[in-house]
N, C-alpha and C. Protein backbone atom coordinates (compact mmCIF):
# COMPACT_ATOMS: atom_id res chain seq x y z
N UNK A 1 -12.76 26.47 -3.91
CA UNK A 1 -13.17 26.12 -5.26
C UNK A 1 -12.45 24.85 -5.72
N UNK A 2 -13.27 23.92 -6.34
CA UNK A 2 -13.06 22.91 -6.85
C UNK A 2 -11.78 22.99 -7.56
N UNK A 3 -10.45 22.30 -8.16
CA UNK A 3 -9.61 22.93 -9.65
C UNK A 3 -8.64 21.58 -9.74
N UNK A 4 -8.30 21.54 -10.96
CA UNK A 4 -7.44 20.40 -11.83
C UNK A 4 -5.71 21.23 -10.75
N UNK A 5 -5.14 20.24 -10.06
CA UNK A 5 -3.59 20.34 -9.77
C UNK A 5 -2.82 19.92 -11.02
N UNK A 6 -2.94 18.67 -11.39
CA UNK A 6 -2.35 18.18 -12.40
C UNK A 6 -3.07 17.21 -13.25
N UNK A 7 -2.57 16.94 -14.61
CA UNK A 7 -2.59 15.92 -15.48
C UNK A 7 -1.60 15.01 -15.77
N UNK A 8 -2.44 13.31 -16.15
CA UNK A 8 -1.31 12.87 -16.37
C UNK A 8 -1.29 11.23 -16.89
N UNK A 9 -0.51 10.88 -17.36
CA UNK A 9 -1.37 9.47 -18.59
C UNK A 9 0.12 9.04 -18.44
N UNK A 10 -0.30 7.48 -18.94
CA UNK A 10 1.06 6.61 -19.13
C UNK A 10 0.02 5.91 -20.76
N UNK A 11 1.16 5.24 -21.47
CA UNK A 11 0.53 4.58 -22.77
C UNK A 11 0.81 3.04 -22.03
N UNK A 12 1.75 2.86 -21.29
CA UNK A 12 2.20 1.27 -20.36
C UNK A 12 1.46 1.21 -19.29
N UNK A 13 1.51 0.11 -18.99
CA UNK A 13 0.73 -0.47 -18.02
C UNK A 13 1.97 0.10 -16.66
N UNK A 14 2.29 1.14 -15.79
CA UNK A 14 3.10 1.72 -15.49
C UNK A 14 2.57 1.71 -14.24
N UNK A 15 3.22 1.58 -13.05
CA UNK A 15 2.63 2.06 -11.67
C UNK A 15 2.49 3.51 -11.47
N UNK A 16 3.04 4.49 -11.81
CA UNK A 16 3.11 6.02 -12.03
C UNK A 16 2.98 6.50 -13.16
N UNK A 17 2.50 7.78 -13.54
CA UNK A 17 1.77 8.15 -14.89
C UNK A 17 3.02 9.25 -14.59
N UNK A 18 2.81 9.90 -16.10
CA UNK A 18 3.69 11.28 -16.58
C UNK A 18 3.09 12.53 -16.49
N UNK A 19 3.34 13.45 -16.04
CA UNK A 19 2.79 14.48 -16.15
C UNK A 19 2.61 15.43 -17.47
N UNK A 20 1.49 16.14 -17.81
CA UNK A 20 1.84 16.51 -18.94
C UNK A 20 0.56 17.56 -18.94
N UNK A 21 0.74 18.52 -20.02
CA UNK A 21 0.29 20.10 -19.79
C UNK A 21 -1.31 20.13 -19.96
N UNK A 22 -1.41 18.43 -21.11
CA UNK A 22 -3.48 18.60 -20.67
C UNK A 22 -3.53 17.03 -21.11
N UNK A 23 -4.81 16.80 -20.94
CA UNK A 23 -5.01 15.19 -21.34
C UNK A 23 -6.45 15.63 -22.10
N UNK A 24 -6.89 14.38 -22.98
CA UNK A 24 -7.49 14.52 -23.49
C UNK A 24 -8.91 13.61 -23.54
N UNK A 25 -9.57 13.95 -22.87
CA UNK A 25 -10.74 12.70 -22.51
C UNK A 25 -11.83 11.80 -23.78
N UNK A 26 -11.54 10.95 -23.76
CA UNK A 26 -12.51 10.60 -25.09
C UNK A 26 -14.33 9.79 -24.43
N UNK A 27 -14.89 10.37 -25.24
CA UNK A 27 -16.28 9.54 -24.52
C UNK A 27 -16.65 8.16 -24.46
N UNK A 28 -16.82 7.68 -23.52
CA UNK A 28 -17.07 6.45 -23.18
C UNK A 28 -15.69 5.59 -23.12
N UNK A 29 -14.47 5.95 -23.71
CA UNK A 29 -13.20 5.39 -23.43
C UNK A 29 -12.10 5.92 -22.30
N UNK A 30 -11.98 7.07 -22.02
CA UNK A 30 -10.85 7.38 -21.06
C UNK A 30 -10.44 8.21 -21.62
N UNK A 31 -8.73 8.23 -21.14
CA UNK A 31 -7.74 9.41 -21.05
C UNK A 31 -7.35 9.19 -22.60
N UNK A 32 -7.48 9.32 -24.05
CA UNK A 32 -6.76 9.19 -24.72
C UNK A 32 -4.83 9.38 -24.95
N UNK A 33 -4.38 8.11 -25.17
CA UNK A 33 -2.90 7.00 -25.09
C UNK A 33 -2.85 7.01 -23.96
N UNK A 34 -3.84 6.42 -22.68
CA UNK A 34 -3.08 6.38 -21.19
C UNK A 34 -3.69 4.72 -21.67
N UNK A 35 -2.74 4.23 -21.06
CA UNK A 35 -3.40 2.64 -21.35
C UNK A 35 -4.59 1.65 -20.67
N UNK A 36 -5.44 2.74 -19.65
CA UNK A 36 -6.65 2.21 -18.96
C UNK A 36 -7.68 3.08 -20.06
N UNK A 37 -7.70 3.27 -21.07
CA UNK A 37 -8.59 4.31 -21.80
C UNK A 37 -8.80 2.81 -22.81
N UNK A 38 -10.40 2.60 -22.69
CA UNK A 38 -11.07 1.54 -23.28
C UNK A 38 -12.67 1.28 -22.55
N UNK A 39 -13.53 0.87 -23.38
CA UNK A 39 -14.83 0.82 -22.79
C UNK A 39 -14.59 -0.75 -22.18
N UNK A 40 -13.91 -1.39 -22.15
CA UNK A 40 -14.07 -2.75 -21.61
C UNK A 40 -12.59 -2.53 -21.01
N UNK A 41 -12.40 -2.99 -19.58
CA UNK A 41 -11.62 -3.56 -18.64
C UNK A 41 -9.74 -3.44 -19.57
N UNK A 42 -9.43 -2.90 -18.56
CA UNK A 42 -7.55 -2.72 -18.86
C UNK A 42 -6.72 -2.79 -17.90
N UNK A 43 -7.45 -2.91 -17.02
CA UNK A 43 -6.69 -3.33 -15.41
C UNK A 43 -5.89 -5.12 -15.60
N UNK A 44 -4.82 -5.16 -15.54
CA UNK A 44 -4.63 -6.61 -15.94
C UNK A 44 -5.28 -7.39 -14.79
N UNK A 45 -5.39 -7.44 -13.47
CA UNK A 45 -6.15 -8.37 -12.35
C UNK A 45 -7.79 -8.55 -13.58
N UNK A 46 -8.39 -7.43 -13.51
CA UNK A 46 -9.62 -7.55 -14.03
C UNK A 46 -9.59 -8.15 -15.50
N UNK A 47 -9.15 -7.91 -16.49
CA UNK A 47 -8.77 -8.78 -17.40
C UNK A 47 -8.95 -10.06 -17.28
N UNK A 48 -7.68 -10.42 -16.56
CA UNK A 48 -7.43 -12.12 -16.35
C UNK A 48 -9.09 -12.64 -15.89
N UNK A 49 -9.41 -12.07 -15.06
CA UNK A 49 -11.10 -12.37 -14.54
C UNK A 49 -12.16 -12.45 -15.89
N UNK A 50 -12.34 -11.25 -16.28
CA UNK A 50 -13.22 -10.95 -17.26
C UNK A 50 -13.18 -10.22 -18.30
N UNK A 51 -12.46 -10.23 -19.15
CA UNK A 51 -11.81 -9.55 -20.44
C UNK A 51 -12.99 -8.53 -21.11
N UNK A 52 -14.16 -8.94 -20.83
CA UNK A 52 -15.52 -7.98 -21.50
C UNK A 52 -16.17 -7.29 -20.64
N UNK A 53 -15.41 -7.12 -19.73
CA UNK A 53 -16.41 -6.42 -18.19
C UNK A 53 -16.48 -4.89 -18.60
N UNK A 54 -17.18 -4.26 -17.77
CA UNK A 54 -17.18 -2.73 -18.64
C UNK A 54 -16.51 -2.03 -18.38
N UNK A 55 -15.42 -1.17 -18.74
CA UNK A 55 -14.32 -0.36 -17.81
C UNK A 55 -14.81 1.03 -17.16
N UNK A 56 -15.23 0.29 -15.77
CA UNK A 56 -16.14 1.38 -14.81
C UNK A 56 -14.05 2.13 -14.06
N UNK A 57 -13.31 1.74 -14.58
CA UNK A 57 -12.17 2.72 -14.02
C UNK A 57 -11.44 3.25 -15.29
N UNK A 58 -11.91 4.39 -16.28
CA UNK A 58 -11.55 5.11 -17.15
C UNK A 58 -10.40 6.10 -16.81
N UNK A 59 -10.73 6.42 -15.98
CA UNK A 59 -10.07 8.04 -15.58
C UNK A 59 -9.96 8.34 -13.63
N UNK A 60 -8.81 7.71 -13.09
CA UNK A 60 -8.44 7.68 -11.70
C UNK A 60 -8.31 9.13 -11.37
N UNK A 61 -8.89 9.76 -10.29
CA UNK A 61 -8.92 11.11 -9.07
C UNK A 61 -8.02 10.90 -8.24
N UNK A 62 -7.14 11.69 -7.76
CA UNK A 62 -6.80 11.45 -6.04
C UNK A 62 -6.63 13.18 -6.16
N UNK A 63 -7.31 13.70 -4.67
CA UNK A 63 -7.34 14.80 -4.04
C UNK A 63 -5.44 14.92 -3.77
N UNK A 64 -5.27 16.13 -4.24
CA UNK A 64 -3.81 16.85 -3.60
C UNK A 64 -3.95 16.77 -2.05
N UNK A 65 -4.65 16.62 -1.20
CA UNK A 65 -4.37 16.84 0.00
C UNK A 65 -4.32 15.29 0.68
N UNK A 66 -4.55 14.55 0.38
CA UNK A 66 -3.74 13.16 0.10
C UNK A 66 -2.48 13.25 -0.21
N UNK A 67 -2.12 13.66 -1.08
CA UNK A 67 -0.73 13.63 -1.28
C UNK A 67 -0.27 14.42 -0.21
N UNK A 68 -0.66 15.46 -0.08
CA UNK A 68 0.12 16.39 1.24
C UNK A 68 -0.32 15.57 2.75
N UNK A 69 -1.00 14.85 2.83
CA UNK A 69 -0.94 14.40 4.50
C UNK A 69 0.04 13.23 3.73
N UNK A 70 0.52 12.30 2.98
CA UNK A 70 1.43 11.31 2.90
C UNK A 70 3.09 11.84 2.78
N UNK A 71 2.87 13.00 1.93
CA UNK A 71 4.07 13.77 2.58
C UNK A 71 4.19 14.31 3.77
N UNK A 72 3.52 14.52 4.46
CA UNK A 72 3.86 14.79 5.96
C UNK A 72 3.92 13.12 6.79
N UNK A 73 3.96 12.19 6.32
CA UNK A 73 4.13 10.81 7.28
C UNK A 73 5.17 10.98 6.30
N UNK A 74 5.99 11.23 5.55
CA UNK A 74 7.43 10.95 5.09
C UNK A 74 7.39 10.34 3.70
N UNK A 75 6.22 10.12 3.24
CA UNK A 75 6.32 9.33 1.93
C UNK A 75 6.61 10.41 0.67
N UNK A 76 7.28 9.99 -0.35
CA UNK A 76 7.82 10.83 -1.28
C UNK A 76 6.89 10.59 -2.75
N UNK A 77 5.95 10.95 -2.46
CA UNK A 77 4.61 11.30 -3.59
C UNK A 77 4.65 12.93 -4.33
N UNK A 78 3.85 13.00 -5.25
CA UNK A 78 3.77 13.80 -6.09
C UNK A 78 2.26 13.25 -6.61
N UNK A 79 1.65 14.87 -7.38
CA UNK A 79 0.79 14.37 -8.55
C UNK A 79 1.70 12.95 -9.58
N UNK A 80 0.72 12.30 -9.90
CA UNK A 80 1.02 11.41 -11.35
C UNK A 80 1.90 9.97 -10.57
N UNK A 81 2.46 10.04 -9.09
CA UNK A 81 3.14 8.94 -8.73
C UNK A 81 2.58 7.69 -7.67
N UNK A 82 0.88 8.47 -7.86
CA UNK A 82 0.27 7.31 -7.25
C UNK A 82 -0.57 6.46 -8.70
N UNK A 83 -0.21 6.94 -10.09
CA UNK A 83 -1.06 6.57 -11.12
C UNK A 83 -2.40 7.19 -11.51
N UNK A 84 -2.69 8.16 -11.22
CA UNK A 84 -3.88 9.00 -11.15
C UNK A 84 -3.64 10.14 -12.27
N UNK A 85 -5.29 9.88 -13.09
CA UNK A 85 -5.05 11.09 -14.55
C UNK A 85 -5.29 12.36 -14.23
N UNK A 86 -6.03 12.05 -13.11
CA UNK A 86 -6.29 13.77 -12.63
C UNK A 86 -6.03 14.25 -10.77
N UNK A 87 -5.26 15.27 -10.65
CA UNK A 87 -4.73 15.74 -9.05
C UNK A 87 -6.10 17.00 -8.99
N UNK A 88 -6.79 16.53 -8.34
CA UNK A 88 -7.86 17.59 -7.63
C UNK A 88 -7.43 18.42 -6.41
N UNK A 89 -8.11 19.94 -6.07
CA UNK A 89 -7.16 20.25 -4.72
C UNK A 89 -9.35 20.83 -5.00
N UNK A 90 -8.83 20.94 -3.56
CA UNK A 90 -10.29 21.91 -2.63
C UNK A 90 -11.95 20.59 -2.96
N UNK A 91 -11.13 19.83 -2.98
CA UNK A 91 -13.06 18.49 -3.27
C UNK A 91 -12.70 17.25 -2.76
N UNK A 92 -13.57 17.33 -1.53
CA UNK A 92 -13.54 15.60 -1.23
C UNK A 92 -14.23 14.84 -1.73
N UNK A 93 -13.26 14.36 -2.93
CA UNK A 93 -13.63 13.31 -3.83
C UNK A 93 -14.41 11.76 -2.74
N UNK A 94 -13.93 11.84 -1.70
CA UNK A 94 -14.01 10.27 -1.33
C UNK A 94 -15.40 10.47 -0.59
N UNK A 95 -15.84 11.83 -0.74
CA UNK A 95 -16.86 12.17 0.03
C UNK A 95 -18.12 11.93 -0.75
N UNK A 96 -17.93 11.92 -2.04
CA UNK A 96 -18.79 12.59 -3.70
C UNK A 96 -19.40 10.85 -3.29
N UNK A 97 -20.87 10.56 -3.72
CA UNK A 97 -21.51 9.89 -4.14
C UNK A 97 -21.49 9.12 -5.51
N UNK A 98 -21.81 7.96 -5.65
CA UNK A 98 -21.83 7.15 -6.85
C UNK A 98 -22.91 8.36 -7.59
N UNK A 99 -21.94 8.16 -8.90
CA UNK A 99 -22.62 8.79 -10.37
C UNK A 99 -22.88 10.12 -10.30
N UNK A 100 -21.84 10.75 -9.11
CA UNK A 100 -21.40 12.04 -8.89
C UNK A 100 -21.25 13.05 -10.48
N UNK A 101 -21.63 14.12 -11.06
CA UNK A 101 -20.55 14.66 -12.33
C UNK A 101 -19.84 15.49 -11.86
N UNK A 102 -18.50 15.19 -12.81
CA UNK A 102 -17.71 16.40 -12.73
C UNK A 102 -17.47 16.85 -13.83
N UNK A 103 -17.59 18.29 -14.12
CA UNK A 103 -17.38 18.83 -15.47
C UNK A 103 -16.13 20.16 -15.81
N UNK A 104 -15.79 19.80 -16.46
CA UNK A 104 -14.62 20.65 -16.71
C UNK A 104 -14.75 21.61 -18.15
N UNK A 105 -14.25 22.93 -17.73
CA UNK A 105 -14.38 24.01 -18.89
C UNK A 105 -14.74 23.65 -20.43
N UNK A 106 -14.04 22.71 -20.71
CA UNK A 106 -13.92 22.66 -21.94
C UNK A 106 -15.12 21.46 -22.65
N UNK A 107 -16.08 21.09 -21.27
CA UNK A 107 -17.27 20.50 -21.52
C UNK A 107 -17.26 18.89 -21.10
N UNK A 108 -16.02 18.61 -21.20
CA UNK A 108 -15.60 16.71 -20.80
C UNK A 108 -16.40 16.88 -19.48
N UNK A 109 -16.35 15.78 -19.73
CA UNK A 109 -17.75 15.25 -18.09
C UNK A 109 -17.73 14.36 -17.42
N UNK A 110 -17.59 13.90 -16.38
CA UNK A 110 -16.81 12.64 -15.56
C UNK A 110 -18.03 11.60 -14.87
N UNK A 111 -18.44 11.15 -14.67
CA UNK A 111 -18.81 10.11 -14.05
C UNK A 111 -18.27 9.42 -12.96
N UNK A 112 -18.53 9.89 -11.87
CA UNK A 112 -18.04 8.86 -10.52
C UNK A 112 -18.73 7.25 -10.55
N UNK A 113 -17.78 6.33 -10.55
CA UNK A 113 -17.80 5.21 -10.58
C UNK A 113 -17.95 4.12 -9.17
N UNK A 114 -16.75 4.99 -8.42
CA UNK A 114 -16.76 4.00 -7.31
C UNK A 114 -15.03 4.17 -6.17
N UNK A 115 -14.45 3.84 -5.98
CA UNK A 115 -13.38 3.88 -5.13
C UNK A 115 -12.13 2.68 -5.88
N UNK A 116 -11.10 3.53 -6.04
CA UNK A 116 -10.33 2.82 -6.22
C UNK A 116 -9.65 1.72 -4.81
N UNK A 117 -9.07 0.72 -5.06
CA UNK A 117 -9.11 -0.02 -4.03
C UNK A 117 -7.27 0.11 -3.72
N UNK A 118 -6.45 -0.03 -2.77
CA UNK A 118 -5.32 0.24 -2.70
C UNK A 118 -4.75 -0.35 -2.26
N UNK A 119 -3.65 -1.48 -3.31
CA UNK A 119 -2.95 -2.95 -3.69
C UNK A 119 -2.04 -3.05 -3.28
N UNK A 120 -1.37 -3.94 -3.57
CA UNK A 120 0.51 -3.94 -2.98
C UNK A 120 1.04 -3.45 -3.34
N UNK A 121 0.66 -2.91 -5.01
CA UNK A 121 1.34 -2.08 -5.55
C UNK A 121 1.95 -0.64 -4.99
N UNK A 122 1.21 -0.31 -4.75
CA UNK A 122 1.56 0.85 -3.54
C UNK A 122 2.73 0.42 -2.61
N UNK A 123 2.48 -0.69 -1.73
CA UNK A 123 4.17 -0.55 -1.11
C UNK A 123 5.09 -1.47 -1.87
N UNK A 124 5.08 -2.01 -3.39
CA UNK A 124 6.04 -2.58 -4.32
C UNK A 124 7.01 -0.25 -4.35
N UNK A 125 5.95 0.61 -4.64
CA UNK A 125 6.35 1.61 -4.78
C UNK A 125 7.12 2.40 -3.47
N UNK A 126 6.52 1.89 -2.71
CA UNK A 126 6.79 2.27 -1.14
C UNK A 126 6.56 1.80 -0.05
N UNK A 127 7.50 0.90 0.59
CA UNK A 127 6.86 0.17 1.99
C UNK A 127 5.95 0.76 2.89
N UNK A 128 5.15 0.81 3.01
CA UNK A 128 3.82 1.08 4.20
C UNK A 128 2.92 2.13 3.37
N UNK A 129 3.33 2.04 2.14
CA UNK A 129 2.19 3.21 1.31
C UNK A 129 0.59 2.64 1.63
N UNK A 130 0.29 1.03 1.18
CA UNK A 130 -0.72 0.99 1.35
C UNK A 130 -2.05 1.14 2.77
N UNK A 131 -0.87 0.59 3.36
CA UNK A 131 -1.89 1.41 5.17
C UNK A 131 -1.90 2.47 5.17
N UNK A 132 -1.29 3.53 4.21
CA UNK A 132 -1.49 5.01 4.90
C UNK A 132 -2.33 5.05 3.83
N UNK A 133 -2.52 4.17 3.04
CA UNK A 133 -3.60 4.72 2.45
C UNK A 133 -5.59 4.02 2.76
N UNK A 134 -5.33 3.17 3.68
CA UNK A 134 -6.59 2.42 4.15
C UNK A 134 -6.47 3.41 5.46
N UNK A 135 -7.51 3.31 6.54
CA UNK A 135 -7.71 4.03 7.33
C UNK A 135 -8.97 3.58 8.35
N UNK A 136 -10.37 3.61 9.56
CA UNK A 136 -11.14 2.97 9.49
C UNK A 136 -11.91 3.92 10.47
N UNK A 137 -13.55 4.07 10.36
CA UNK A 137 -14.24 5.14 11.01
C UNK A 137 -14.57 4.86 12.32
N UNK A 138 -15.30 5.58 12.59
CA UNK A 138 -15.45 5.16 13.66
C UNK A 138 -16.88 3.50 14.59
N UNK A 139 -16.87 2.95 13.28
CA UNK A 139 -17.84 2.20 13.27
C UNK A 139 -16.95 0.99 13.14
N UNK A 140 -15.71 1.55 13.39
CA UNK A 140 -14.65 0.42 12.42
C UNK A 140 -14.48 0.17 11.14
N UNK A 141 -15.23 0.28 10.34
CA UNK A 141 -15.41 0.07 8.45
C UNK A 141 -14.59 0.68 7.83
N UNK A 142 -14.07 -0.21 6.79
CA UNK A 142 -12.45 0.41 6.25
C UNK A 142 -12.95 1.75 5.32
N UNK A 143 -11.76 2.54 5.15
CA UNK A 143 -12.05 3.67 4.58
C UNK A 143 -10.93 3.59 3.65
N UNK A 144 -11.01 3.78 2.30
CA UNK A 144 -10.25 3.62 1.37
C UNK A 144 -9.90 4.87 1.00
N UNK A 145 -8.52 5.76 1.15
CA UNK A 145 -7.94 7.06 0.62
C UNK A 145 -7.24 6.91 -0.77
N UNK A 146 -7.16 5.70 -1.55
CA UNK A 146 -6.12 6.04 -2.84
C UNK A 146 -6.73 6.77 -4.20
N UNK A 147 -8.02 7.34 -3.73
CA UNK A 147 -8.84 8.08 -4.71
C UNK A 147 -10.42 7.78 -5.72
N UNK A 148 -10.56 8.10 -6.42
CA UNK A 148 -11.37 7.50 -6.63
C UNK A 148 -11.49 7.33 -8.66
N UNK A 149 -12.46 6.57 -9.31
CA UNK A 149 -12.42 5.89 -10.28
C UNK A 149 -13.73 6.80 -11.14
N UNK A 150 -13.21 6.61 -12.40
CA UNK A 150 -14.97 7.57 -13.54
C UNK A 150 -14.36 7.28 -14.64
N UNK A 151 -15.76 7.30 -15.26
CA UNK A 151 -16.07 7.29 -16.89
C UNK A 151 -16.06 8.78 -17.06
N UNK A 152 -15.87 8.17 -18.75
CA UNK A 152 -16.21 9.49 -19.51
C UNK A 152 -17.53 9.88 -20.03
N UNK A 153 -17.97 10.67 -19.65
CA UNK A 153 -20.05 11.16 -20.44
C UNK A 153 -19.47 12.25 -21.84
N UNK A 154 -18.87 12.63 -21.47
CA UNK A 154 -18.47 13.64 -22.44
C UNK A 154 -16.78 14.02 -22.74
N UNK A 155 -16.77 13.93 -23.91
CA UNK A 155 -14.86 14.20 -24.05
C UNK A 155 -14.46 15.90 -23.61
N UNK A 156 -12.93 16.02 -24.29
CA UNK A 156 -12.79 17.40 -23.86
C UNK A 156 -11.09 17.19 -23.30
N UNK A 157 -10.55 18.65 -23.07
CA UNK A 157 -9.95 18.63 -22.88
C UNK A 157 -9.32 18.98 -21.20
N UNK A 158 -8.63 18.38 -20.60
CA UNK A 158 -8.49 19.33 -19.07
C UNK A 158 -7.26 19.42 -19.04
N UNK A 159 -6.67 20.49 -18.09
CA UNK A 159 -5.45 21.59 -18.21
C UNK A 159 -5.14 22.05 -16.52
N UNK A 160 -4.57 21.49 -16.17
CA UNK A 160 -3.92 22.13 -14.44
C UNK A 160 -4.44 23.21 -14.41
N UNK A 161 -5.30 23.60 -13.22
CA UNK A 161 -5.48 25.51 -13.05
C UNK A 161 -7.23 24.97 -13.72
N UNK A 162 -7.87 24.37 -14.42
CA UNK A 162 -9.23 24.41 -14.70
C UNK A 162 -9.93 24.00 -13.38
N UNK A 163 -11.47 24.83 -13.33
CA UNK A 163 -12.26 24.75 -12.35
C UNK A 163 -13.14 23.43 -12.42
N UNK A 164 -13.88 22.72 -11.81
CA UNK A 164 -14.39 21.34 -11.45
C UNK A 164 -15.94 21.65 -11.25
N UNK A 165 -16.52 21.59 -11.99
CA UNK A 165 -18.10 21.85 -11.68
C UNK A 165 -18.73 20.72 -11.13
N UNK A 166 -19.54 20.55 -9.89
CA UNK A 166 -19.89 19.15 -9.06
C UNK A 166 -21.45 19.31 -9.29
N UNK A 167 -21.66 17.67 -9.89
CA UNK A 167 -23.30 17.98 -9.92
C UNK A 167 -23.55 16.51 -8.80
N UNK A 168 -24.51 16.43 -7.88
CA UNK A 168 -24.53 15.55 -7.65
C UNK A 168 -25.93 14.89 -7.58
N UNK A 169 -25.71 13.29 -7.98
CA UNK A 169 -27.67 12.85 -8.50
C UNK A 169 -28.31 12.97 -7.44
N UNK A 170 -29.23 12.32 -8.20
CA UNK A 170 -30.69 12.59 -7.61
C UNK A 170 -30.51 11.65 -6.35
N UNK A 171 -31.34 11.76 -4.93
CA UNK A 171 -31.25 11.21 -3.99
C UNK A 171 -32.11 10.29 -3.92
N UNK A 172 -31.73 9.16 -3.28
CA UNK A 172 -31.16 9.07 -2.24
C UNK A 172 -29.66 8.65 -2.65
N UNK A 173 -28.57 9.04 -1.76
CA UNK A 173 -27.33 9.12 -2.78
C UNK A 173 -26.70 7.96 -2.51
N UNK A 174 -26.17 7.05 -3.21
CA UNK A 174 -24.95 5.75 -2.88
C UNK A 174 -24.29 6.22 -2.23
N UNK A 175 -23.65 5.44 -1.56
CA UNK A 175 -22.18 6.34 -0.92
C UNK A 175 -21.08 4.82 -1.91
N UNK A 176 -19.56 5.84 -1.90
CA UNK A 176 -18.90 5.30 -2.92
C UNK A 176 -18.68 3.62 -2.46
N UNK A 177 -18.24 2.47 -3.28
CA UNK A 177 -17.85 1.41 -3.09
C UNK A 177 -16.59 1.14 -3.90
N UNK A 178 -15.36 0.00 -4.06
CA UNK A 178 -14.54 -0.77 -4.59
C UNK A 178 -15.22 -0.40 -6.04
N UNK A 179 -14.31 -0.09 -7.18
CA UNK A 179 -14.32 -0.93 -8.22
C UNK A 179 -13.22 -1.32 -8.90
């Protein structure tokens, strides 16, 4: 079964978020006080580019079992220390299709966007974080593990321990890209 591991928001532009007992999703803006919560762009790279672009990265995913294969190569991760508002366990997020929903108890509703992409920032946090987090199939084509990116369709509240309802669109399905 799908379920929330953790929550978790920064109000700074912070490489790691805080953990905390629920977050609060607002529609069409994000995590309310995490500082990527805005309908237009808060990523400073994207900014400097295009200050009015639409903020297709509201609310960052990474699967718990990511974190557990990077703790087994030795890296010292946790929910909330790769920057991610929500720790998923039992859903391969990287698997989910563009404009995927995810819905949570209390009615908030997610929007899959696209793949987060995985920067230097990662080994500014940890030398060799970012290769363990790229990877490549067997076609060769890079495979991006640092999680993935969504809007908000609906606000609400989510709480560690809540179940993940997966709707996925109509076919033929995208498969995820960069945003």
């Amino acid at each position: 079964m799908a379920s929330v591991v953790a929550v978790s928001k920064s109000s700074e532009h912070n490489f790691s978020k805080a953990p905390v007992a629920s977050i609060h999703l607002l529609a069409q803006q994000g995590v309310e006080g995490d500082a990527h919560c805005g309908s237009t762009v808060k990523h400073r790279s994207r900014v400097k580019v295009d200050p009015k672009q639409p903020n297709l990265r509201q609310v960052h995913l990474i699967h718990q079992e990511l974190l557990e294969q990077l703790q087994q190569q030795g890296f010292k991760v946790a929910p909330a220390t790769l920057g991610e508002n929500i720790t998923t366990a039992g859903l391969d997020l990287l698997s989910l299709p563009k404009d995927t929903l995810l819905t949570f108890p209390s009615g908030a509703q997610l929007q899959i966007t696209g793949l987060r992409n995985p920067c230097a920032q990662l080994d500014n946090y940890q030398a060799g974080l970012t290769a363990a987090t790229l990877d490549r199939d067997e076609h060769g084509q890079l495979i991006r593990k640092a999680g993935i990116m969504a809007v908000v369709n609906r606000g609400g509240d989510v709480h560690p321990g809540d179940a993940i309802s997966i709707e996925l669109p109509a076919e033929p399905h995208q498969p995820l890209e960069r945003v």
